[in-house]
Structure formats: structure tokens, C-alpha cells
Protein backbone atom coordinates (compact mmCIF):
# COMPACT_ATOMS: atom_id res chain seq x y z
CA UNK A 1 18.33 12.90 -3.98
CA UNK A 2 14.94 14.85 -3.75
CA UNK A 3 12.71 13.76 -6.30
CA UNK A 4 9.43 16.14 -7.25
CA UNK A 5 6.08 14.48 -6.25
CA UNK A 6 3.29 15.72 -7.44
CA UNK A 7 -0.25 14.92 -6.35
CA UNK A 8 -3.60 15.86 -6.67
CA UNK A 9 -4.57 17.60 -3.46
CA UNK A 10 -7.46 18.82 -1.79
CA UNK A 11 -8.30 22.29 -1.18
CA UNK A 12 -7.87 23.66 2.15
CA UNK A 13 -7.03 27.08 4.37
CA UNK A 14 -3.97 28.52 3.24
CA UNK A 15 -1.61 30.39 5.69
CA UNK A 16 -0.31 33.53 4.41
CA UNK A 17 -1.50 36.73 2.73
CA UNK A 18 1.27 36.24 -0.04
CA UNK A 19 0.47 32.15 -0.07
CA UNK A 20 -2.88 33.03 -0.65
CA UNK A 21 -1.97 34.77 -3.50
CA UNK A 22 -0.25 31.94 -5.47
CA UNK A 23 -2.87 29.79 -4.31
CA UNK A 24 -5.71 31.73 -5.38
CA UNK A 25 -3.97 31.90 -9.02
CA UNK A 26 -2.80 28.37 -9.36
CA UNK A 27 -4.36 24.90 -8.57
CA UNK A 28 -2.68 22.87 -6.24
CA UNK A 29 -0.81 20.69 -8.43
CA UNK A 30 0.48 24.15 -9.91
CA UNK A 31 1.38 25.18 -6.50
CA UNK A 32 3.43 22.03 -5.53
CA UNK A 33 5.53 22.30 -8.51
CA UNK A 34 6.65 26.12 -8.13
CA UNK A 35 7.50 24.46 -4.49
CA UNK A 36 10.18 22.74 -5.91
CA UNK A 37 10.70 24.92 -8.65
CA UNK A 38 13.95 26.80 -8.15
CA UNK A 39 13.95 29.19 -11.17
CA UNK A 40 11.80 31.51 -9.92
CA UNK A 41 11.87 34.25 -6.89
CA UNK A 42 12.29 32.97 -3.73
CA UNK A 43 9.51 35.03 -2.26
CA UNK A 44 7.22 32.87 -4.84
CA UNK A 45 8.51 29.58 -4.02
CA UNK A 46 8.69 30.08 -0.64
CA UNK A 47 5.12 31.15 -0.43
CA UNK A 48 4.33 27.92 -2.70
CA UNK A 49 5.48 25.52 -0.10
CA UNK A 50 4.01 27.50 3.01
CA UNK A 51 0.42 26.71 0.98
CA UNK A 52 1.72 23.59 0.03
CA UNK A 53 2.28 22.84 4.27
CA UNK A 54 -0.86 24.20 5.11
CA UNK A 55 -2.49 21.68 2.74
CA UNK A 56 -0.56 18.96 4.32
CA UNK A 57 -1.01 19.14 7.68
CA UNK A 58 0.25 17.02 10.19
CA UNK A 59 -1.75 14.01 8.31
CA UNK A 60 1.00 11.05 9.10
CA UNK A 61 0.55 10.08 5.44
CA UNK A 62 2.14 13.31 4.05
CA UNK A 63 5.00 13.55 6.32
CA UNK A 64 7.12 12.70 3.76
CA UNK A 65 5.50 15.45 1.31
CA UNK A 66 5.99 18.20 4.02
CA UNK A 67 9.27 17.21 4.53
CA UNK A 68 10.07 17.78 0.73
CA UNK A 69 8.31 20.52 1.41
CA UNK A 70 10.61 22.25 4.47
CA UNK A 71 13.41 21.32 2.54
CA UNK A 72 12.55 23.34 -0.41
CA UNK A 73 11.19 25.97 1.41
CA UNK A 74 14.59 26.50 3.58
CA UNK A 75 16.96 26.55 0.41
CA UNK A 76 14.26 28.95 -0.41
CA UNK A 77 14.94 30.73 2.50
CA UNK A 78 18.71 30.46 2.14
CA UNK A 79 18.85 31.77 -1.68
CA UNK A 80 16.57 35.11 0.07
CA UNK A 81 19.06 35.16 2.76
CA UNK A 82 17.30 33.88 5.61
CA UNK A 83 19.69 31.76 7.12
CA UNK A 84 17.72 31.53 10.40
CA UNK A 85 14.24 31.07 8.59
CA UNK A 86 16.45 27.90 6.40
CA UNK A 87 17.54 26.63 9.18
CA UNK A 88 14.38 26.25 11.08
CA UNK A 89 13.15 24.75 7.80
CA UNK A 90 16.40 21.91 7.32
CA UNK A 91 15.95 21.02 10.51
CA UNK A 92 11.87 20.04 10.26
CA UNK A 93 12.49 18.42 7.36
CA UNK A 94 14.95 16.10 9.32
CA UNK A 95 12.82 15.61 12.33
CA UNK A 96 10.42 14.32 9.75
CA UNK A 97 12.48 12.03 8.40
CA UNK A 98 13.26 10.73 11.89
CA UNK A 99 9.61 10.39 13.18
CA UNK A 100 9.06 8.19 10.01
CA UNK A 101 11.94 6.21 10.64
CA UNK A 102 11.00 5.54 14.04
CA UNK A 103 7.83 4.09 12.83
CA UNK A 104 9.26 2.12 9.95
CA UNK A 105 13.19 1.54 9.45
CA UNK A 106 12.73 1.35 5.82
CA UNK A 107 15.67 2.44 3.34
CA UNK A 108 13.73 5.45 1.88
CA UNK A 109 13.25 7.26 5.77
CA UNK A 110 17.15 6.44 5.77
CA UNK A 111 17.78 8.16 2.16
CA UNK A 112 15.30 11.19 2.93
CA UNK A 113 17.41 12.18 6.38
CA UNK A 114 20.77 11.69 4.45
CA UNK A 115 19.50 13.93 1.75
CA UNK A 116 18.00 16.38 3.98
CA UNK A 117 21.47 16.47 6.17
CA UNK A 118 23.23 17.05 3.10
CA UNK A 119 21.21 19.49 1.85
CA UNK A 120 20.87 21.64 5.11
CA UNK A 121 24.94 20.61 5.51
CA UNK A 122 23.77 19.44 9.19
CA UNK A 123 25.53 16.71 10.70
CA UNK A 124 27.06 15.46 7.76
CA UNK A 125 29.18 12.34 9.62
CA UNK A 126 25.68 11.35 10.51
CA UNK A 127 23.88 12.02 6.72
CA UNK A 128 26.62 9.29 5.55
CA UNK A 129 25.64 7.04 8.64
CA UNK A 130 21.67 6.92 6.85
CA UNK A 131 22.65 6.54 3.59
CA UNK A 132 24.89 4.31 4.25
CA UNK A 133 21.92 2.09 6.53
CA UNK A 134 19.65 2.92 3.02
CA UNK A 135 22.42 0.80 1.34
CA UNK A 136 22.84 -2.34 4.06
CA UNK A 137 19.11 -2.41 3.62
CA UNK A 138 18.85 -1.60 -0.18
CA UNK A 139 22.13 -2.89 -1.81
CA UNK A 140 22.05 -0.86 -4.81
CA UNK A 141 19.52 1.57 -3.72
CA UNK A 142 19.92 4.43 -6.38
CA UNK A 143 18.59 7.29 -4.71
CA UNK A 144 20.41 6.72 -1.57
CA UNK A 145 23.36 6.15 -3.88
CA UNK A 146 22.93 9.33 -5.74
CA UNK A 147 22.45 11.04 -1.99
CA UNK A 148 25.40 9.31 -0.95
CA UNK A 149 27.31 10.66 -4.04
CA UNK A 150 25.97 14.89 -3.68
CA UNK A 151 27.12 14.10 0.26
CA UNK A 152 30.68 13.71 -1.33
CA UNK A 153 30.83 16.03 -3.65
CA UNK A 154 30.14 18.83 -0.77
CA UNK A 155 32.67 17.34 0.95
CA UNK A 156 35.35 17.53 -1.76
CA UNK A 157 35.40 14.03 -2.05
CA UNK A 158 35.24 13.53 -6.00
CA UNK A 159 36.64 10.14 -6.17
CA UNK A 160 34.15 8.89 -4.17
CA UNK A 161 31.09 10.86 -5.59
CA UNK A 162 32.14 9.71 -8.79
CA UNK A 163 32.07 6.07 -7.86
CA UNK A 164 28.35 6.70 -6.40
CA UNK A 165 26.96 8.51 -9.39
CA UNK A 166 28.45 5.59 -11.97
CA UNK A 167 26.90 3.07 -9.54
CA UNK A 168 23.08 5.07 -9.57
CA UNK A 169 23.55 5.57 -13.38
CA UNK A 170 24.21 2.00 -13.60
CA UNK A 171 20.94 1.26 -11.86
CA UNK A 172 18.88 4.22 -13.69
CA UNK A 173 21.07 5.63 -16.72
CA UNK A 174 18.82 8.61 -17.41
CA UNK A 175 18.36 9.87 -13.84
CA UNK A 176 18.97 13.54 -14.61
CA UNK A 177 20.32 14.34 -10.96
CA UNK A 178 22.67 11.57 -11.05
CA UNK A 179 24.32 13.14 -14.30
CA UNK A 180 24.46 16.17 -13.82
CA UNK A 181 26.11 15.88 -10.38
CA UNK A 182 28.41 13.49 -12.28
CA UNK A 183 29.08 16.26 -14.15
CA UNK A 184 30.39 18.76 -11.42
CA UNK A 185 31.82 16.32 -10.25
CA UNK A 186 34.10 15.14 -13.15
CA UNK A 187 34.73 19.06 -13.66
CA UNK A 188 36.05 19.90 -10.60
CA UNK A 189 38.65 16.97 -11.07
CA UNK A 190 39.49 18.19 -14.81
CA UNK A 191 37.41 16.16 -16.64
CA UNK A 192 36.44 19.07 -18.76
CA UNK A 193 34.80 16.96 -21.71
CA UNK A 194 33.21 14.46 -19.57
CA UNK A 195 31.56 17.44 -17.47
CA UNK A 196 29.93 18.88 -20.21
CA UNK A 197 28.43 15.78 -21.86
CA UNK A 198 27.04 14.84 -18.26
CA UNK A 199 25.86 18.34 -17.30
CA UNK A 200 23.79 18.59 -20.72
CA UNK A 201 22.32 15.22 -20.24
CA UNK A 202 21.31 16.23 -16.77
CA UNK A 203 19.87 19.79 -18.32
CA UNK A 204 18.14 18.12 -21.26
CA UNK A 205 16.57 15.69 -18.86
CA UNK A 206 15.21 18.25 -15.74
CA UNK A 207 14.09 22.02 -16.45
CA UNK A 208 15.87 24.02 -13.95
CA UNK A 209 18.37 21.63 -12.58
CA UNK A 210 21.45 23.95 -13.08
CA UNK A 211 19.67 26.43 -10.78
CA UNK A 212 18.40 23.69 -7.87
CA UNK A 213 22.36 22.69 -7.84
CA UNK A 214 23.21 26.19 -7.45
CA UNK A 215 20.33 27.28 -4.56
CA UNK A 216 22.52 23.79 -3.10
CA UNK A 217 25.91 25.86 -3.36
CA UNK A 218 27.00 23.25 -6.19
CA UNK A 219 27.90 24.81 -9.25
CA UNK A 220 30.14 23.98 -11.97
């Protein structure tokens, strides 16, 4: 699953009016975090990562920032509406992914297009194909088995997503995305009292994570 980065970041030309805004009133650090920060407006988040990808570039070395980046800023877009805008946004994010695994055929290229694909809910046949390459690279590879896992549960498949999230938990017991989508999970099969103790595991250990798995369509 996406994981926050933040970095310290040089300053550089920002793109629009509104980004210039945010930018003006926040450092970049600042700015990176209300990227991927899904409690608040979409207009302000979505202006956060257009700064963010203007301070990016097309540097080879932050491709996998910017595509963090498109990804956040198309669910973004999709929470304001914007389906077209989102789309755009999915799909640069997955052409990222690609370019770097043309370059390098390492696990994490494989894990960032499955999570991207299941994110953006593009070619999801394929999104199970990388994860599943993550995995014959990485056995045991948490975050492509966490990916793996959210790519079931949109599916429907809860058995399965279950299986995933108990196998990342075994490998990192306190990885807050792993529990709580354990925890939607294990309520939509009727595991009522198992739900909750995951889900407030996952809350106590991520600010905002109720509302990124909702700007996902995954609610309880």
C-alpha cells in the first residue's frame, strides 16, 4: 500500500495560482504531507500535490515521489468529482511505475503499479499479475502483500484479503494500513468484534486513515 514519504525539498516554481497559495503558506515538507493528507478539501490537497509535481520534475530520482504524487492527486480529483481529471492522474502514476520497472525489475516498481491499479481500479487482472511478481521476487514482501490484500478486498474477495493482511501483520504487526483493512475486511464477513479491534488499531496508529479508505471507496 502507499506509504507517506516525506522529504526535505528544494524550493522551486510552483504551477498554479491556488498551488501557489499553499505553497507560499507552508514549507515544502508541509506541502507534501497535505498531499497525502485526505482529511482536508480536495481543492487543498489537490493543489498540494500539483506544487508538490512542480517541485519534482521529471528528475528520474523522484519518479517514484511523483507517482505517489498523481495518485493522491487523482483520488483527489475523484472525491471533487473529477473523474476525467482522476483518471488522467491514475493513469501517470502507472506509467511511472512502468518506466521504473523497465529500468530496474525490482519488487517495489512491481508493488507501486499493483497499488496504483488498485487504487485507480484499472486493469485489476493485471494489478494482481505485479503484486504477485513483487512476491516471486520478495517472498514475504509486506507491502506488496498488504497491496495484494486491498486488491481483494475491492474485489469482494475477503477470504483471500484476509489471508494477505494476517501474512503482512505477521511480517510488520503494527502496520496501521494492514489493520485497518483487516478490519473492513473481517466486517464485511461478520466479524463484528474482530473489525472493531482492527479498525481502532489501524486509527490509533495513522491520523486520517478512516478517510484515505473512504476517498478509496472502502468503508466499513
Amino acid at each position: 500500500m502507499r506509504r507517506t514519504i516525506v522529504l526535505a525539498l528544494a524550493a522551486s516554481v510552483l504551477i498554479a495560482p491556488l498551488a501557489r497559495t499553499y505553497a507560499a503558506a507552508l514549507n515544502p515538507q508541509e506541502v507534501e504531507r497535505s498531499c497525502n493528507d485526505y482529511t482536508i478539501a480536495p481543492a487543498q490537497q489537490i493543489a498540494s500535490c500539483t506544487s508538490i509535481l512542480g517541485l519534482y520534475g521529471t528528475a528520474e530520482a523522484n519518479r517514484g515521489l511523483a507517482g505517489v504524487a498523481h495518485l493522491a492527486r487523482g483520488t483527489a480529483y475523484g472525491r471533487s468529482g473529477d473523474m476525467a481529471r482522476a483518471q488522467d492522474d491514475y493513469r501517470e502514476a502507472i506509467r511511472i511505475a512502468g518506466l521504473a520497472i523497465a529500468g530496474d525489475k525490482s519488487p517495489l516498481f512491481y508493488n507501486d503499479r499493483c497499488w496504483a491499479r488498485a487504487v485507480a481500479m484499472i486493469e485489476l487482472d493485471t494489478a494482481l499479475t505485479d503484486c504477485n511478481e513483487a512476491l516471486r521476487l520478495m517472498p514475504g514482501f509486506a507491502a506488496a502483500l498488504d497491496s495484494r490484500a486491498f486488491l481483494h478486498l475491492r474485489q469482494g474477495q475477503l477470504r483471500e484479503a484476509m489471508a494477505d493482511y494476517d501474512a503482512a501483520l505477521k511480517a510488520i504487526p503494527k502496520d496501521p494500513y494492514s489493520l485497518y483493512g483487516r478490519g473492513i475486511a473481517k466486517a464485511r464477513a461478520g466479524d463484528s468484534a474482530g473489525a472493531s479491534a482492527d479498525i481502532a488499531a489501524g486509527t490509533s496508529l495513522q491520523k486520517g486513515i478512516a478517510e484515505e479508505f473512504a476517498a478509496y471507496g472502502i468503508n466499513r
